[in-house]
Protein backbone atom coordinates (compact mmCIF):
# COMPACT_ATOMS: atom_id res chain seq x y z
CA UNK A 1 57.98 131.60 65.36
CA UNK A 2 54.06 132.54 64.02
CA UNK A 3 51.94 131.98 67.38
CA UNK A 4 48.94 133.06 66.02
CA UNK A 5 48.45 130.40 63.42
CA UNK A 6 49.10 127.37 63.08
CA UNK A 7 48.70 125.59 59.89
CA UNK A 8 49.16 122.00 58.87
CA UNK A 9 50.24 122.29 54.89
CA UNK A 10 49.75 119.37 52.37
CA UNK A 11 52.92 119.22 50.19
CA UNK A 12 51.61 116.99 47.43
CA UNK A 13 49.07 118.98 44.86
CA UNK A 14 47.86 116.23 41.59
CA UNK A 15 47.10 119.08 39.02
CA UNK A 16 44.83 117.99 36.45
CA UNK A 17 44.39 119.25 33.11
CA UNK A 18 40.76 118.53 31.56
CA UNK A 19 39.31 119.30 28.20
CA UNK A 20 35.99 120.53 29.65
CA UNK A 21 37.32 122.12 33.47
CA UNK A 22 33.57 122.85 34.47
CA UNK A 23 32.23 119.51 34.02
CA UNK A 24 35.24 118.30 36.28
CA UNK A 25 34.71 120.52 39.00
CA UNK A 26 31.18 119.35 38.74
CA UNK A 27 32.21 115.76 38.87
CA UNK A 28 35.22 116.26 41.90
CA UNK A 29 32.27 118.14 44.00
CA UNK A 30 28.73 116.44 43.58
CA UNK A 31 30.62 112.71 42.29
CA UNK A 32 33.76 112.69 44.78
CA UNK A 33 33.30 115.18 47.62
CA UNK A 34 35.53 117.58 47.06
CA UNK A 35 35.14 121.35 47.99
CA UNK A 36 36.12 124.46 45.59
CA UNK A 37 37.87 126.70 47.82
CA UNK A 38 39.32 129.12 44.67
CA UNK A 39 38.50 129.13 41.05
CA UNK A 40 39.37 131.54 37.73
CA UNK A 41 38.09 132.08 34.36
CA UNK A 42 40.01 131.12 32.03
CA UNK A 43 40.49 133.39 28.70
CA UNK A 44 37.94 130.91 26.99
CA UNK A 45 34.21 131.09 27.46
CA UNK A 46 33.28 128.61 29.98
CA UNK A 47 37.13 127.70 30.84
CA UNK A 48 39.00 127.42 33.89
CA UNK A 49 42.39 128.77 34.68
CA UNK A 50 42.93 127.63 37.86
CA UNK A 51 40.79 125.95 40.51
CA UNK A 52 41.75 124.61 44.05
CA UNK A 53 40.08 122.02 45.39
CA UNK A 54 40.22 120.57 48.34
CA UNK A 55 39.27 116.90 50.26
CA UNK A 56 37.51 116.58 53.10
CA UNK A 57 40.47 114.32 54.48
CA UNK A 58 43.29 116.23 53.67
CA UNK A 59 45.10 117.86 50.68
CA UNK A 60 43.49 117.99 47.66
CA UNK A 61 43.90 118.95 43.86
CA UNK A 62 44.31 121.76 41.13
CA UNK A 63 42.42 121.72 38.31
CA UNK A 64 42.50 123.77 34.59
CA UNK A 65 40.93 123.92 31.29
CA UNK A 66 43.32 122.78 28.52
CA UNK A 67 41.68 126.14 26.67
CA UNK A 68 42.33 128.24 29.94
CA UNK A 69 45.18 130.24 27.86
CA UNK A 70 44.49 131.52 24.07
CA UNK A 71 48.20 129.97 23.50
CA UNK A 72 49.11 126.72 23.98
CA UNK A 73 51.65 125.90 26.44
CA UNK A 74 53.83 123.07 27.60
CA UNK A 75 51.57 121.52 30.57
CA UNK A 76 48.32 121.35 27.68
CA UNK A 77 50.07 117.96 26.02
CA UNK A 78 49.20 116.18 29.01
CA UNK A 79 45.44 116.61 28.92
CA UNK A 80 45.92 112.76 26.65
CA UNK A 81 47.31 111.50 29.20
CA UNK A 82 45.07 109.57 31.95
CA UNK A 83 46.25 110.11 35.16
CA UNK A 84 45.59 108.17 38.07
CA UNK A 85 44.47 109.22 41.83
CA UNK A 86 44.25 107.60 45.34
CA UNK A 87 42.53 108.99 47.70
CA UNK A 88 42.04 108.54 51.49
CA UNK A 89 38.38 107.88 52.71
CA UNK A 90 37.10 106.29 55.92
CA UNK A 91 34.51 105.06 54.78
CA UNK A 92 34.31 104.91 50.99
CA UNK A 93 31.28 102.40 51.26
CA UNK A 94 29.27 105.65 51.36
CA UNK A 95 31.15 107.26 48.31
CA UNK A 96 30.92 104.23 46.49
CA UNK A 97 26.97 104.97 45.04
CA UNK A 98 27.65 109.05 45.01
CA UNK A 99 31.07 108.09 42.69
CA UNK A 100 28.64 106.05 40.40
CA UNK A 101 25.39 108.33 40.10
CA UNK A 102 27.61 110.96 38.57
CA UNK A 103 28.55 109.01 35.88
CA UNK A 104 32.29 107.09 36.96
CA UNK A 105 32.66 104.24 35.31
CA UNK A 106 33.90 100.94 37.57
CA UNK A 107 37.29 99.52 37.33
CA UNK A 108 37.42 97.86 40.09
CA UNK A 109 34.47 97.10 42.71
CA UNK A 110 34.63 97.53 46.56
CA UNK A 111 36.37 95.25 47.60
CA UNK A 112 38.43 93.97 50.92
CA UNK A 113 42.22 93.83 50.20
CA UNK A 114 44.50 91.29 51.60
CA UNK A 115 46.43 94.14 53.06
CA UNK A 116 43.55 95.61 55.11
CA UNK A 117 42.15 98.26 52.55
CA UNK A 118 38.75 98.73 51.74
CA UNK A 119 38.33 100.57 48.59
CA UNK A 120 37.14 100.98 44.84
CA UNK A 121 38.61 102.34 41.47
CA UNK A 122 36.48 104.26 38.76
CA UNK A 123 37.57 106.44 35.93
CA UNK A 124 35.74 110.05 35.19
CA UNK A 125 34.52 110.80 32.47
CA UNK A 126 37.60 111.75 30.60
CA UNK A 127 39.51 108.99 31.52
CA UNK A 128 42.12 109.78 34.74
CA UNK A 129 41.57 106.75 37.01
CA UNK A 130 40.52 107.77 40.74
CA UNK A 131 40.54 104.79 43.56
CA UNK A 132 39.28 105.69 47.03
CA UNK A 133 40.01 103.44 50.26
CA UNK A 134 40.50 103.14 53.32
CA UNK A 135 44.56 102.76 53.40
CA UNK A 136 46.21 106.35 54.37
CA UNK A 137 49.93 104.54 54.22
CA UNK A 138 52.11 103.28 56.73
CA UNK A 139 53.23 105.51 59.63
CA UNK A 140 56.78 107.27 59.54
């Protein structure tokens, strides 16, 4: 048994493949709140290979440039393909006008939920849909 750490490990990573990987980290950080914890050039000027992000509420995502390799490879195909993220927030009222001033575009409003949620849903700016609220799932 390791005494001298201990370490609570999120098992759930989104990875996100997006045409221009600096412009997302830019959105994730100043828009969202995330933090960049690791990041790598990629073999293109200006692209990312890898980049770890994490939230301030647990977890958190990986992010690449789909021109991170000078070959194509299997995971690039998905960078057409919106994905969509939920993320946990306490009090996304304050996110809410951050989200919007870097550019997200609405889907859905805040809004009260009939199952006790507050939350919101935008898209960034290349498409993957993120909603933020205040529902963290029902206890095991």
């Amino acid at each position: 048994m390791n005494t001298t750490q201990n370490t609570v490990r999120i098992g759930v990573w989104p990875t996100l493949i997006y045409r221009d990987g600096p412009a997302a980290l830019k959105f994730l950080t100043e828009g969202l709140g995330f933090t960049v914890v690791a990041s790598y050039p990629g073999e293109a000027e200006g692209s990312i290979a890898h980049a770890e992000l994490h939230w301030p509420h647990g977890g958190g995502v990986m992010v690449s440039s789909v021109d991170r390799h000078a070959e194509p490879n299997e995971f690039d195909r998905f960078v057409d393909q919106a994905q969509g993220i939920y993320l946990v927030h306490d009090d996304p009222d304050s996110l809410y006008p951050q989200v919007i001033a870097a550019g997200a575009k609405v889907l859905r409003e805040l809004r009260d939920e009939d199952f006790g949620s507050r939350n919101f849903s935008v898209t960034d700016f290349e498409g993957n849909a993120w909603s933020i609220g205040t529902y963290a799932g029902e206890a095991p």
